[in-house]
Protein backbone atom coordinates (compact mmCIF):
# COMPACT_ATOMS: atom_id res chain seq x y z
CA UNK A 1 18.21 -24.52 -11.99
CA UNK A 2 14.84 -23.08 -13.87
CA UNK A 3 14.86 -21.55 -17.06
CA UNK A 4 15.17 -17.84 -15.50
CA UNK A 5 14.46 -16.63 -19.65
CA UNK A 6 11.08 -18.17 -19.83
CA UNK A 7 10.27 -15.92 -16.50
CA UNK A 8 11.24 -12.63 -18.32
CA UNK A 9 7.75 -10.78 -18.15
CA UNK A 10 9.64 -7.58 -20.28
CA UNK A 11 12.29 -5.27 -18.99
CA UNK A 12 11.79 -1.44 -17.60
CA UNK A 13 13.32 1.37 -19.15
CA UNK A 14 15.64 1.71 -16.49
CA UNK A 15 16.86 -2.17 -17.21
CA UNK A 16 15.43 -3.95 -14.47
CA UNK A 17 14.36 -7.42 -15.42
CA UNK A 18 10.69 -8.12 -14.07
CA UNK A 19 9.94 -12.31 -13.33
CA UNK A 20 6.86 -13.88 -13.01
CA UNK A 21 6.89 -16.24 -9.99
CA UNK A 22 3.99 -18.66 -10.17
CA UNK A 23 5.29 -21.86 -9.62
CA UNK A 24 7.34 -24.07 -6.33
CA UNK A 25 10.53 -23.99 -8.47
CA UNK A 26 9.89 -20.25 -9.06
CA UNK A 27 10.05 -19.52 -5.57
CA UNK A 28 13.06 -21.19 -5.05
CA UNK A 29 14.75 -18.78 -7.61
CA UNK A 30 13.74 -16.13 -5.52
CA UNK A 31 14.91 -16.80 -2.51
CA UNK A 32 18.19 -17.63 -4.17
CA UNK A 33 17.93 -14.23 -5.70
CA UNK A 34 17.18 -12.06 -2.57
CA UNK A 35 19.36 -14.77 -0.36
CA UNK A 36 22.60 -11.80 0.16
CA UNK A 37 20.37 -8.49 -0.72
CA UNK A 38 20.52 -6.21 2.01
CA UNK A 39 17.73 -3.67 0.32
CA UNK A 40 14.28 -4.61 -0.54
CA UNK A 41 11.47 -2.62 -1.92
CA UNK A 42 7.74 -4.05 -1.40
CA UNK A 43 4.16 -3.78 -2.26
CA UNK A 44 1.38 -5.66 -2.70
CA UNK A 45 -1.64 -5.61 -4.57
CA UNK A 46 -5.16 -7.45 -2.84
CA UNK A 47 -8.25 -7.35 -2.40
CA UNK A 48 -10.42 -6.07 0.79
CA UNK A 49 -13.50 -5.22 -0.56
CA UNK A 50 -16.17 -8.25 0.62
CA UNK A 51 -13.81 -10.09 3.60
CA UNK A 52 -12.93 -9.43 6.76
CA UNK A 53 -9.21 -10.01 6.34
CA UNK A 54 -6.84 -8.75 3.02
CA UNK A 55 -7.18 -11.22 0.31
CA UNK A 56 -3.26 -11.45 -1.13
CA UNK A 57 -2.46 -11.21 -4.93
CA UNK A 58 0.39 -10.31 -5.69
CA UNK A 59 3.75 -9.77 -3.52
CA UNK A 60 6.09 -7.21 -5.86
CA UNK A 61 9.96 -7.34 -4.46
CA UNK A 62 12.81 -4.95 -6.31
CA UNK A 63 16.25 -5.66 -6.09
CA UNK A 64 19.14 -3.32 -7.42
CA UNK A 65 18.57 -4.64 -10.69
CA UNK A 66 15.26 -7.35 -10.59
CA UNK A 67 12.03 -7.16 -10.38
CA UNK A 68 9.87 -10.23 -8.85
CA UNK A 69 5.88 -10.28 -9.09
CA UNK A 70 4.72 -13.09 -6.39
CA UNK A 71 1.74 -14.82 -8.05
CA UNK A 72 -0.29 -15.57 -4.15
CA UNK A 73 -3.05 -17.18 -5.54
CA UNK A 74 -0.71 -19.83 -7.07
CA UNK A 75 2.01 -19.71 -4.73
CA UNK A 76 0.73 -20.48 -1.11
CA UNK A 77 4.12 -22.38 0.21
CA UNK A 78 5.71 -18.72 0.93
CA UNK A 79 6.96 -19.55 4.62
CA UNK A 80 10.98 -18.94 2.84
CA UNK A 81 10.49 -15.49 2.55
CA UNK A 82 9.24 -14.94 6.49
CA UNK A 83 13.18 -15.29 7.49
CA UNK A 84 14.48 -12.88 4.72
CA UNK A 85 11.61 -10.18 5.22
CA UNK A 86 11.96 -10.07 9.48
CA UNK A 87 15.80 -10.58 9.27
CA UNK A 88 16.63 -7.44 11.34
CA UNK A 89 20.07 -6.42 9.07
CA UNK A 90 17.68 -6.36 5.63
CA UNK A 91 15.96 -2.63 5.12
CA UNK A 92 12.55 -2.65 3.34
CA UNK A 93 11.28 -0.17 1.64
CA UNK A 94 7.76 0.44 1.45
CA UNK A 95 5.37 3.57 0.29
CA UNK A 96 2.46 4.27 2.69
CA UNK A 97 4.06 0.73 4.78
CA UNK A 98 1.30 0.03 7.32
CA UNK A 99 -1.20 -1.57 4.71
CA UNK A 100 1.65 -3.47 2.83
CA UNK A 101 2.64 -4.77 6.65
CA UNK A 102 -0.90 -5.74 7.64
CA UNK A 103 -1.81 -7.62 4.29
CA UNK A 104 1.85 -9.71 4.91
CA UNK A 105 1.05 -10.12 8.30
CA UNK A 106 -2.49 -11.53 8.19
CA UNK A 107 -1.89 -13.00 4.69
CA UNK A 108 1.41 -15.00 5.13
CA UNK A 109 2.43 -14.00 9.21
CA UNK A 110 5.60 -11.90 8.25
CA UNK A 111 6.37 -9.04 10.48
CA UNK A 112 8.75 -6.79 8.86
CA UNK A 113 11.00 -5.44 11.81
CA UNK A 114 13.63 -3.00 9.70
CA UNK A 115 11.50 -0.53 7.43
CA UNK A 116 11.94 2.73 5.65
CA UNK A 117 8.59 4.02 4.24
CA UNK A 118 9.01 6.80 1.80
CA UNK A 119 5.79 8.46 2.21
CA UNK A 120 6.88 9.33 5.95
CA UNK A 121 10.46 10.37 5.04
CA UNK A 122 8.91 12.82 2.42
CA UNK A 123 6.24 14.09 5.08
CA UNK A 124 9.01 15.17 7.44
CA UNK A 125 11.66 16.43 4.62
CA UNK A 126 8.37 18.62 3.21
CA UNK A 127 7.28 19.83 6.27
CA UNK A 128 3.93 17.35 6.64
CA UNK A 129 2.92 17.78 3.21
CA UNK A 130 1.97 14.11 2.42
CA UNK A 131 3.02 12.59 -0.89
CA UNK A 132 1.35 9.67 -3.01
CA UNK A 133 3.42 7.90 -4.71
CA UNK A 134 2.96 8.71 -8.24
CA UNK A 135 3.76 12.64 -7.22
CA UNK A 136 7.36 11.32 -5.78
CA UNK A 137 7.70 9.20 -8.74
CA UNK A 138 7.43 12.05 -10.88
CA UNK A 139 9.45 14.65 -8.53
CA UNK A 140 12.29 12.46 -8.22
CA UNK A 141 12.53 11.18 -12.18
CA UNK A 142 10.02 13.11 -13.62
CA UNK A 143 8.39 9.99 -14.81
CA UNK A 144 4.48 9.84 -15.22
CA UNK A 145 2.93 6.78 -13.01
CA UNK A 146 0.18 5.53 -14.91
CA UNK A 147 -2.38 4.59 -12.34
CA UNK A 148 -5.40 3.21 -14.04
CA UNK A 149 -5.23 -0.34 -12.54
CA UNK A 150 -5.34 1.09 -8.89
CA UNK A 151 -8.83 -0.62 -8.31
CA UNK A 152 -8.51 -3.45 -11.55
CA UNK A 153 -9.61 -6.80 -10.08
CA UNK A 154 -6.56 -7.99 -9.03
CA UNK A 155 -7.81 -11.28 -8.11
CA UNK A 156 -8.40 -12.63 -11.82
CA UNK A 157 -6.28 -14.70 -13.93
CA UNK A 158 -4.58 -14.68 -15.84
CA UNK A 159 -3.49 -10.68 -15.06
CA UNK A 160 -3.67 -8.45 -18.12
CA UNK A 161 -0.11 -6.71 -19.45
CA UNK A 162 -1.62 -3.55 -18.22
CA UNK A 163 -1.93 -4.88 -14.55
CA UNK A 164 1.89 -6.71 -14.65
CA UNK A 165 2.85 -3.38 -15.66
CA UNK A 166 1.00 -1.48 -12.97
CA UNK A 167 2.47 -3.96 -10.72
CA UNK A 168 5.87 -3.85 -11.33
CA UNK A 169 6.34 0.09 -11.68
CA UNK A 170 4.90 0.23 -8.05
CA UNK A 171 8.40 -1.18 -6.50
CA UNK A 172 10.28 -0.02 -9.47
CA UNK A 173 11.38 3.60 -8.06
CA UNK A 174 10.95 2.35 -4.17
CA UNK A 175 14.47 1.70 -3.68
CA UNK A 176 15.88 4.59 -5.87
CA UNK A 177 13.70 6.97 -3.57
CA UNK A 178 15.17 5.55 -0.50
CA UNK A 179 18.68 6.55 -1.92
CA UNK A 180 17.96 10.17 -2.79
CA UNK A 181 15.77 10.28 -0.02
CA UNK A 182 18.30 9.39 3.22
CA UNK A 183 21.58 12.12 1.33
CA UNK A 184 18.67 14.86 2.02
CA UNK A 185 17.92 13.49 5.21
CA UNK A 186 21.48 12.87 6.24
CA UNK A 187 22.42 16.26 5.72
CA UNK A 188 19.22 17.42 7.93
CA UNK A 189 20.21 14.92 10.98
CA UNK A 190 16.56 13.95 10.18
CA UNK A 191 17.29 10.60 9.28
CA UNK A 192 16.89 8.67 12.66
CA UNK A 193 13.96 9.91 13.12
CA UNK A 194 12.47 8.87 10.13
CA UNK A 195 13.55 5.30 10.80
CA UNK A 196 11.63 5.63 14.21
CA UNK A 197 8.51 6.96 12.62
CA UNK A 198 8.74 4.49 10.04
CA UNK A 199 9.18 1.41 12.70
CA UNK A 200 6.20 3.12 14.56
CA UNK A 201 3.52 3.29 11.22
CA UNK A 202 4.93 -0.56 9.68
CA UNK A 203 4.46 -1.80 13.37
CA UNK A 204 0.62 -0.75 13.15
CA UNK A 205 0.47 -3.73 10.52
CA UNK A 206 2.13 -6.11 12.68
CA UNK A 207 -0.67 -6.81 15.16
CA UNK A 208 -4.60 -8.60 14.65
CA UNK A 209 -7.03 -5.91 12.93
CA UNK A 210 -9.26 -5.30 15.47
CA UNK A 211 -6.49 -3.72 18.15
CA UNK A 212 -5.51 -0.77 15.71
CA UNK A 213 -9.53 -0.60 15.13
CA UNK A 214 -10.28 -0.70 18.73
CA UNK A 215 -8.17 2.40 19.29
CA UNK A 216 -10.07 5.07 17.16
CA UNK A 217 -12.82 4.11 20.28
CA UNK A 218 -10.42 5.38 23.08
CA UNK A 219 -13.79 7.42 24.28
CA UNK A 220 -16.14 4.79 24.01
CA UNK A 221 -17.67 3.24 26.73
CA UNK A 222 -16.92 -0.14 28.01
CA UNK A 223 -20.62 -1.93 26.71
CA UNK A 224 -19.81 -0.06 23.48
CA UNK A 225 -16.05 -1.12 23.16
CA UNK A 226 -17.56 -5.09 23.83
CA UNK A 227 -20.05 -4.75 21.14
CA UNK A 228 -17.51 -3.95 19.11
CA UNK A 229 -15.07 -6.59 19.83
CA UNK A 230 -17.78 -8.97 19.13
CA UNK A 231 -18.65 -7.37 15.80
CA UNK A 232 -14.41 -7.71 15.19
CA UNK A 233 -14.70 -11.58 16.34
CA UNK A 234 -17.95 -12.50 14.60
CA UNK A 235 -16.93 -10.74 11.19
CA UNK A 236 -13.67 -12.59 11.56
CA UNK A 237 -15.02 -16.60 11.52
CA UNK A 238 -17.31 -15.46 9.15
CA UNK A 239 -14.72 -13.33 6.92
CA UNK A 240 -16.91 -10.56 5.95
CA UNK A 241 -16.59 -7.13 6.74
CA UNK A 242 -17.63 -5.81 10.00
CA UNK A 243 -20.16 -3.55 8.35
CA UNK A 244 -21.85 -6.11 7.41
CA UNK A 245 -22.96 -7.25 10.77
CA UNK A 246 -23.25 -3.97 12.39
CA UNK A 247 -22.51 -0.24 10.88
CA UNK A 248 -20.14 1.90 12.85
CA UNK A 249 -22.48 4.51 12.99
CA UNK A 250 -25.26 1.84 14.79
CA UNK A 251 -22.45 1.16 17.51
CA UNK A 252 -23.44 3.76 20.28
CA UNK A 253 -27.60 3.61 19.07
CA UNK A 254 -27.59 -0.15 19.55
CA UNK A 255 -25.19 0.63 23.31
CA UNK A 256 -28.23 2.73 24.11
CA UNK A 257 -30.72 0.65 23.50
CA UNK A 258 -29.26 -2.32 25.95
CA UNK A 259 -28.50 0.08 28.77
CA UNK A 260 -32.05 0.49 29.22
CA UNK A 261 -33.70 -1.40 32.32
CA UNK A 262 -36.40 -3.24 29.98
CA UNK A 263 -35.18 -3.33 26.67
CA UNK A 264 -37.23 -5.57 23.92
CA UNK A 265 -34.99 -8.36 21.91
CA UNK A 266 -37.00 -7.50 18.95
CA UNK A 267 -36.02 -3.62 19.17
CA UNK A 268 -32.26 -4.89 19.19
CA UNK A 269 -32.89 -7.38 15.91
CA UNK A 270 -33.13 -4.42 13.86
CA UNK A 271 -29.58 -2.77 14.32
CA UNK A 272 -27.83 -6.11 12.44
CA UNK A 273 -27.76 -6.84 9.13
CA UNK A 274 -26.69 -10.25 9.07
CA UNK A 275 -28.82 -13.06 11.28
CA UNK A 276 -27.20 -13.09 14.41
CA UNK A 277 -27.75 -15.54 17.58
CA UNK A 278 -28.99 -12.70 19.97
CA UNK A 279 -29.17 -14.48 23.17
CA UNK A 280 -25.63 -15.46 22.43
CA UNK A 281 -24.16 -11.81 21.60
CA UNK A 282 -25.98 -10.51 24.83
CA UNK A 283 -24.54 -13.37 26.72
CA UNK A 284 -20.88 -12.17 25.57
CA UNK A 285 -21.34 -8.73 25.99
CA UNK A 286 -22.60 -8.39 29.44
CA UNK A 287 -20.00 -11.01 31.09
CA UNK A 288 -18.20 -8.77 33.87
């Protein structure tokens, strides 16, 4: 068994113990640790700034009474937690879920299948009103977040205090929320339908990037949806942002252009910003 007092990264004014898991044997504490925990609050903390798909940092998981900051640049043998974050009897809690679901999905290919996000629970107890989480933070405890790490660089090392703090209050409350959350709920007979809406939003993150993408261009037309897909595939292999092929705003100027009868090559050069094989993206995009 590890030295669990050499993991201690400090403890929260509400006595949870935060641990520092960077290491093989660290991970096996974990799992020990959440093996019989029927309650989990997550978040995560990447980077999606200059690749195509969520770069993972760090994986935050509260317990009753722990606190567990996932290291992901360290750790990459995470497969143990896939069975204890899609087991079907374990609830996870999440705050705004459908990014925390996509960046576990495409990062380590975890579906979470039981969630309760707290930012769609308050929407329906408020009446739509959508909470971040800081605000329910302080309605709830009447605790002040402090949010200046939101956009820190969370993929350096070592992590400053200030980050592992930042980190570690962002699941701190999760679980408490869910609590005082579902008695108010309860009472309303509005709680089964927040665990349908909540089931609907994590699912969103459970699926490849370029399906939830593709649906925002329900009115597109067909050459226009194909571009796109091809800007989704491209971007992926090369793990850069779409934008950097082709701007959104170029997608229906650039359909125009190769609907005409006699359109130049050299007219369509100009619409990419990144050197594309052109003969090959018109192949693709005109096979019936």
């Amino acid at each position: 068994m590890i030295d669990i007092l050499k993991k201690i990264v400090f403890c929260l004014k509400n006595k949870k113990k935060v641990y520092l898991i960077d290491s093989e044997e660290d991970v096996d504490f974990l799992i020990y640790s959440l093996r019989d925990k029927k309650i989990l609050g997550i978040d995560t903390e990447f980077d999606w700034r200059t690749t195509y798909f969520p770069v993972l940092s760090l994986l935050q998981i509260a317990i009753k009474n722990k606190i567990f900051l996932i290291d992901c640049l360290k750790c990459k043998n995470l497969y143990k937690l896939k069975n204890i974050l899609e087991d079907q009897e374990r609830l996870i809690i999440f705050h705004s879920s459908r990014s925390d679901t996509t960046v576990l999905y495409t990062n380590l290919n975890i579906k979470v299948n039981n969630a309760y996000d707290i930012q769609v629970a308050e929407k329906i107890i408020n009446g739509g009103v959508i909470k971040n989480y800081a605000s329910l933070v302080k309605k709830y405890f009447n605790f002040s977040l402090n949010k200046s790490q939101t956009n820190s660089n969370w993929l350096r090392r070592p992590l400053t205090s200030n980050q592992v703090k930042y980190a570690a209050d962002d699941v701190n409350f999760l679980i408490e929320i869910y609590k005082k959350q579902i008695k108010v709920l309860q009472k309303k007979s509005l709680d089964k339908k927040v665990f349908e809406f909540s089931k609907k939003e994590s699912s969103l993150g459970n699926q490849d990037l370029h399906i939830t993408r593709l649906k925002k261009l329900k009115n597109a037309s067909n050459l226009t949806k194909k571009i796109f897909i091809w800007r989704e595939k491209y971007a992926s292999l090369k793990d850069i942002p779409p934008s950097y092929i082709l701007k959104d705003n170029k997608l229906k100027d650039l359909t125009k252009e190769i609907s005409l009868k006699n359109y130049n090559k050299k007219d369509l050069i100009k619409f990419f910003r990144d050197k594309v094989d052109l003969d090959a993206f018109l192949n693709e995009i005109t096979i019936r």
